[in-house]
N, C-alpha and C. Protein backbone atom coordinates (compact mmCIF):
# COMPACT_ATOMS: atom_id res chain seq x y z
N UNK A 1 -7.55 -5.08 12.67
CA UNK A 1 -7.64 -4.47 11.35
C UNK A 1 -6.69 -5.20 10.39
N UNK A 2 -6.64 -5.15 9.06
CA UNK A 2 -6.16 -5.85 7.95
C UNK A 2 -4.77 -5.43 8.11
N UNK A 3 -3.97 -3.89 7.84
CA UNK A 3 -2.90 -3.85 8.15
C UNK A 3 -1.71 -3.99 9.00
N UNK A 4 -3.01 -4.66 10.09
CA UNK A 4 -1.82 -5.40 11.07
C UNK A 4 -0.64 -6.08 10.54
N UNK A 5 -0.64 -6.57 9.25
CA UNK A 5 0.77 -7.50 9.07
C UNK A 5 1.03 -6.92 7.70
N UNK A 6 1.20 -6.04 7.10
CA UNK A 6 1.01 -5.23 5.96
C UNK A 6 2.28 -4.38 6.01
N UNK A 7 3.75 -4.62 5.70
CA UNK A 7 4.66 -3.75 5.05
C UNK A 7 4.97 -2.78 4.38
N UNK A 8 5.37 -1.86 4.32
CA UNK A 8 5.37 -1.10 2.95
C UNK A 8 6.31 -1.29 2.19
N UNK A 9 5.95 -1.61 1.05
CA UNK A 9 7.00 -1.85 -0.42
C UNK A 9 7.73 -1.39 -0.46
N UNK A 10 7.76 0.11 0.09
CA UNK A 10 8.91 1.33 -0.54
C UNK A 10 9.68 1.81 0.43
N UNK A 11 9.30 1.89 1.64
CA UNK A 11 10.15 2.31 2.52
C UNK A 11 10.23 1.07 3.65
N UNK A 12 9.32 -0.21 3.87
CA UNK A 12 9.80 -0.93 4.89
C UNK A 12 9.20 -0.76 6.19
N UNK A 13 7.95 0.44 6.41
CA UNK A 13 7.47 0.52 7.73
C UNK A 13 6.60 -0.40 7.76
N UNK A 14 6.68 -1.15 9.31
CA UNK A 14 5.33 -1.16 9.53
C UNK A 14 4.59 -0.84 10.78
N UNK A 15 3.47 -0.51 10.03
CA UNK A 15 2.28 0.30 11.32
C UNK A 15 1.67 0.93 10.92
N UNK A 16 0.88 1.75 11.47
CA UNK A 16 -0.56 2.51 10.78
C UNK A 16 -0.48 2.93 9.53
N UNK A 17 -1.07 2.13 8.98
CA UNK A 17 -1.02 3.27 7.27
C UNK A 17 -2.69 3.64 7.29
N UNK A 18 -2.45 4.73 6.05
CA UNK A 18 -4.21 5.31 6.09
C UNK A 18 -4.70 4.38 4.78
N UNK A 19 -5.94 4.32 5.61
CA UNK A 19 -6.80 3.42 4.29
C UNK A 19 -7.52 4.13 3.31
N UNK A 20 -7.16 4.29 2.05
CA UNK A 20 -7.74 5.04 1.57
C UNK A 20 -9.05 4.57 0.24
N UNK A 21 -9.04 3.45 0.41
CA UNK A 21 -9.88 3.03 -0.72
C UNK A 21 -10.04 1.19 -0.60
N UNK A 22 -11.60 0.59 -0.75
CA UNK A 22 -11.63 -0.68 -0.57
C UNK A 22 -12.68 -1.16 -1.96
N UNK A 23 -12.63 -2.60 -1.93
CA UNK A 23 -13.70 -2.46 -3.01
C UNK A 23 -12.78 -4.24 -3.66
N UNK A 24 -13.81 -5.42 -3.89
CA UNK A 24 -13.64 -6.72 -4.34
C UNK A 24 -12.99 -6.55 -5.83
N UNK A 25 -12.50 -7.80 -6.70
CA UNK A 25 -11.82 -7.84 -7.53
C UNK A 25 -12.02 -9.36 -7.28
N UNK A 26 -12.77 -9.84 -8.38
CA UNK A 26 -12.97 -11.06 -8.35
C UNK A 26 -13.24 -12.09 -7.06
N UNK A 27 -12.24 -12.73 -6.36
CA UNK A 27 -12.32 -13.06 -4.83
C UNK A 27 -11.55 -12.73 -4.59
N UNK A 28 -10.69 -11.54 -4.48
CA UNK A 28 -9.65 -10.57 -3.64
C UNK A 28 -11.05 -9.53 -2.97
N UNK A 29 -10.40 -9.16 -1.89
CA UNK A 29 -10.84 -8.03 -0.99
C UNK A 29 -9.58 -7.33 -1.02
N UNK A 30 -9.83 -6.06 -1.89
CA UNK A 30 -8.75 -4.99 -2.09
C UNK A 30 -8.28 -3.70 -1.72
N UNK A 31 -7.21 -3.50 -0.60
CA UNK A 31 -7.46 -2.49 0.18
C UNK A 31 -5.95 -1.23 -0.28
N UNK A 32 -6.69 -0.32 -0.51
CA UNK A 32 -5.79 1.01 -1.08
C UNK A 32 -5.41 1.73 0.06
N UNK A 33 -3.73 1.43 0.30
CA UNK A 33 -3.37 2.29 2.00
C UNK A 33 -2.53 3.07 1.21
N UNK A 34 -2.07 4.05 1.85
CA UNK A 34 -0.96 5.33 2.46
C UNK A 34 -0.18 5.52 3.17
N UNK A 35 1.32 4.78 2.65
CA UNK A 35 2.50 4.72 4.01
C UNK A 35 2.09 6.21 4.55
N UNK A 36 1.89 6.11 5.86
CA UNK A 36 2.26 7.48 7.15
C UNK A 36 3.93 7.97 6.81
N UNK A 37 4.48 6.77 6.57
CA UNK A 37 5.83 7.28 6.64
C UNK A 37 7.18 7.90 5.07
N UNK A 38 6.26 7.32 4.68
CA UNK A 38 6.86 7.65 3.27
C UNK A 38 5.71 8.47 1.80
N UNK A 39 4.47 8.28 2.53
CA UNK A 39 3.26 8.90 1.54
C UNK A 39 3.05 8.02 0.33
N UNK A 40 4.32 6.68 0.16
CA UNK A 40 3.54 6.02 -0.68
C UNK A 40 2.16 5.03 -0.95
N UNK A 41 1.84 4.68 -1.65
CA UNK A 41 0.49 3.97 -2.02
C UNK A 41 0.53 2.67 -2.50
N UNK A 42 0.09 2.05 -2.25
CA UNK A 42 0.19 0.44 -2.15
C UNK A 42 -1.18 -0.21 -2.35
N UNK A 43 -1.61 -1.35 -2.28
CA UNK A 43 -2.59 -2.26 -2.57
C UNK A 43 -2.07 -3.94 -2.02
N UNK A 44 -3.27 -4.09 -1.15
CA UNK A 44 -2.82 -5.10 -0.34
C UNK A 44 -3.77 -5.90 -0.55
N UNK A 45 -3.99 -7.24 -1.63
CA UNK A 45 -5.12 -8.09 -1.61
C UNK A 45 -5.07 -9.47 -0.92
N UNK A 46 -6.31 -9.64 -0.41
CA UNK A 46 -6.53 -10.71 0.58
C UNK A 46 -7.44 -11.43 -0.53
N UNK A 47 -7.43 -12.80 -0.18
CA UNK A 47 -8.37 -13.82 -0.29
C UNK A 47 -9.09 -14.24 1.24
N UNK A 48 -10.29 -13.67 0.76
CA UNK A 48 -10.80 -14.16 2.48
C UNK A 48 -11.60 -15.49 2.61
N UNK A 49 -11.31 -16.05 1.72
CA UNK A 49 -11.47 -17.50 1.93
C UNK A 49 -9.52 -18.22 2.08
N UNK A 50 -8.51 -17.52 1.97
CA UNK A 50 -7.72 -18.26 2.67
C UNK A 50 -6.82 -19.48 1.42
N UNK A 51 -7.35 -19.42 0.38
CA UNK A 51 -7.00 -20.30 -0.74
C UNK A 51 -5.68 -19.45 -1.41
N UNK A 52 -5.72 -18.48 -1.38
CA UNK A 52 -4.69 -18.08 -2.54
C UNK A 52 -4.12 -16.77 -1.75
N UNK A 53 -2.74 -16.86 -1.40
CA UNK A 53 -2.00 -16.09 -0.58
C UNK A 53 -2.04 -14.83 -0.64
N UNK A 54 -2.31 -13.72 0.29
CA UNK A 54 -1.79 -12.62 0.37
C UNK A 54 -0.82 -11.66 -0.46
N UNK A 55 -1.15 -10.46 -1.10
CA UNK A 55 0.41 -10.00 -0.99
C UNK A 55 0.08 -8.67 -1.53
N UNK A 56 1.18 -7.80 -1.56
CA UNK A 56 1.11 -6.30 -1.39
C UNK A 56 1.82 -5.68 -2.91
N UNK A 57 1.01 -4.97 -3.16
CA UNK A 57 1.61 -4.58 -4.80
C UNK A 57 1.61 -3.12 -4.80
N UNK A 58 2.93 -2.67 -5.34
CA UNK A 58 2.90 -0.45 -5.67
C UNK A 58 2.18 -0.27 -6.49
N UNK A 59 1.68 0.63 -6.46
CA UNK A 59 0.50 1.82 -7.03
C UNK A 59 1.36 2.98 -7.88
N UNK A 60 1.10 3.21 -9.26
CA UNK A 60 1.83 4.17 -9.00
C UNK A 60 3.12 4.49 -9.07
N UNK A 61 3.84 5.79 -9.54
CA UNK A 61 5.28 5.86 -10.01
C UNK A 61 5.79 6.69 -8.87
N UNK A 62 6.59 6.24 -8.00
CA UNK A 62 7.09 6.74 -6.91
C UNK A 62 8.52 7.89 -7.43
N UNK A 63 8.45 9.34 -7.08
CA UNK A 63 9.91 9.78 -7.38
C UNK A 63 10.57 10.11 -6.20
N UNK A 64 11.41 9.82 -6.67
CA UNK A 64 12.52 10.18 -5.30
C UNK A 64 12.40 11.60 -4.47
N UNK A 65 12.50 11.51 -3.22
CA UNK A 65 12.58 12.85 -2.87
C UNK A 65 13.52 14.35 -3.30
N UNK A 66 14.02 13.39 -3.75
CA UNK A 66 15.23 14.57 -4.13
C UNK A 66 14.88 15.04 -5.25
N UNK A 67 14.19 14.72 -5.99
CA UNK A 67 13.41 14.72 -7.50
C UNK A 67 12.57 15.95 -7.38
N UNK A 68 11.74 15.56 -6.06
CA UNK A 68 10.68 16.56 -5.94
C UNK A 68 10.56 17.49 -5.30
N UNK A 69 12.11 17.83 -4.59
CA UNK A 69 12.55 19.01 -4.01
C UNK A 69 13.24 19.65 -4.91
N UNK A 70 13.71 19.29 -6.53
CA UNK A 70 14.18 20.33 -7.21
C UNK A 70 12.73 20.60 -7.69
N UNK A 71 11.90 20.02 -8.28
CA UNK A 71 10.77 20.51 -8.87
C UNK A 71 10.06 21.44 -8.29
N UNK A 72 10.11 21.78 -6.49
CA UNK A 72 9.59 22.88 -6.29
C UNK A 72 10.07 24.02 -6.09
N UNK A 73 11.54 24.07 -6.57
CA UNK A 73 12.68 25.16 -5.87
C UNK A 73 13.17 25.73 -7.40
């Protein structure tokens, strides 16, 4: 599978993330995951012809946890 070598931006895991969304962008093949470990969201585009490198971009305004444990208390 694609996220075999796939980091997460925000927290640094790697390993299963959930895939949540795919779909081309010119000649990128563009895949929308879900750190397991941190719940953030990411975008990981490939060139599957191999010409123009890899790489992983955030989605999205990440808040701190601590942010969002006063917001529910």
């Amino acid at each position: 599978m694609v996220n075999d070598m796939v980091k997460c931006p925000y927290c640094g895991y790697e390993g299963e993330f959930k895939l949540l969304k795919t779909w081309r962008y010119r000649w990128w093949n563009v895949y929308l995951y879900e750190c397991s470990n941190c719940h953030g969201r990411f975008r990981y585009q490939v060139d599957p012809t191999g010409k123009y490198k890899s790489y992983v971009m955030r989605v999205g305004v990440r808040r701190s946890q601590k942010k969002m444990q006063e917001k529910t208390s």
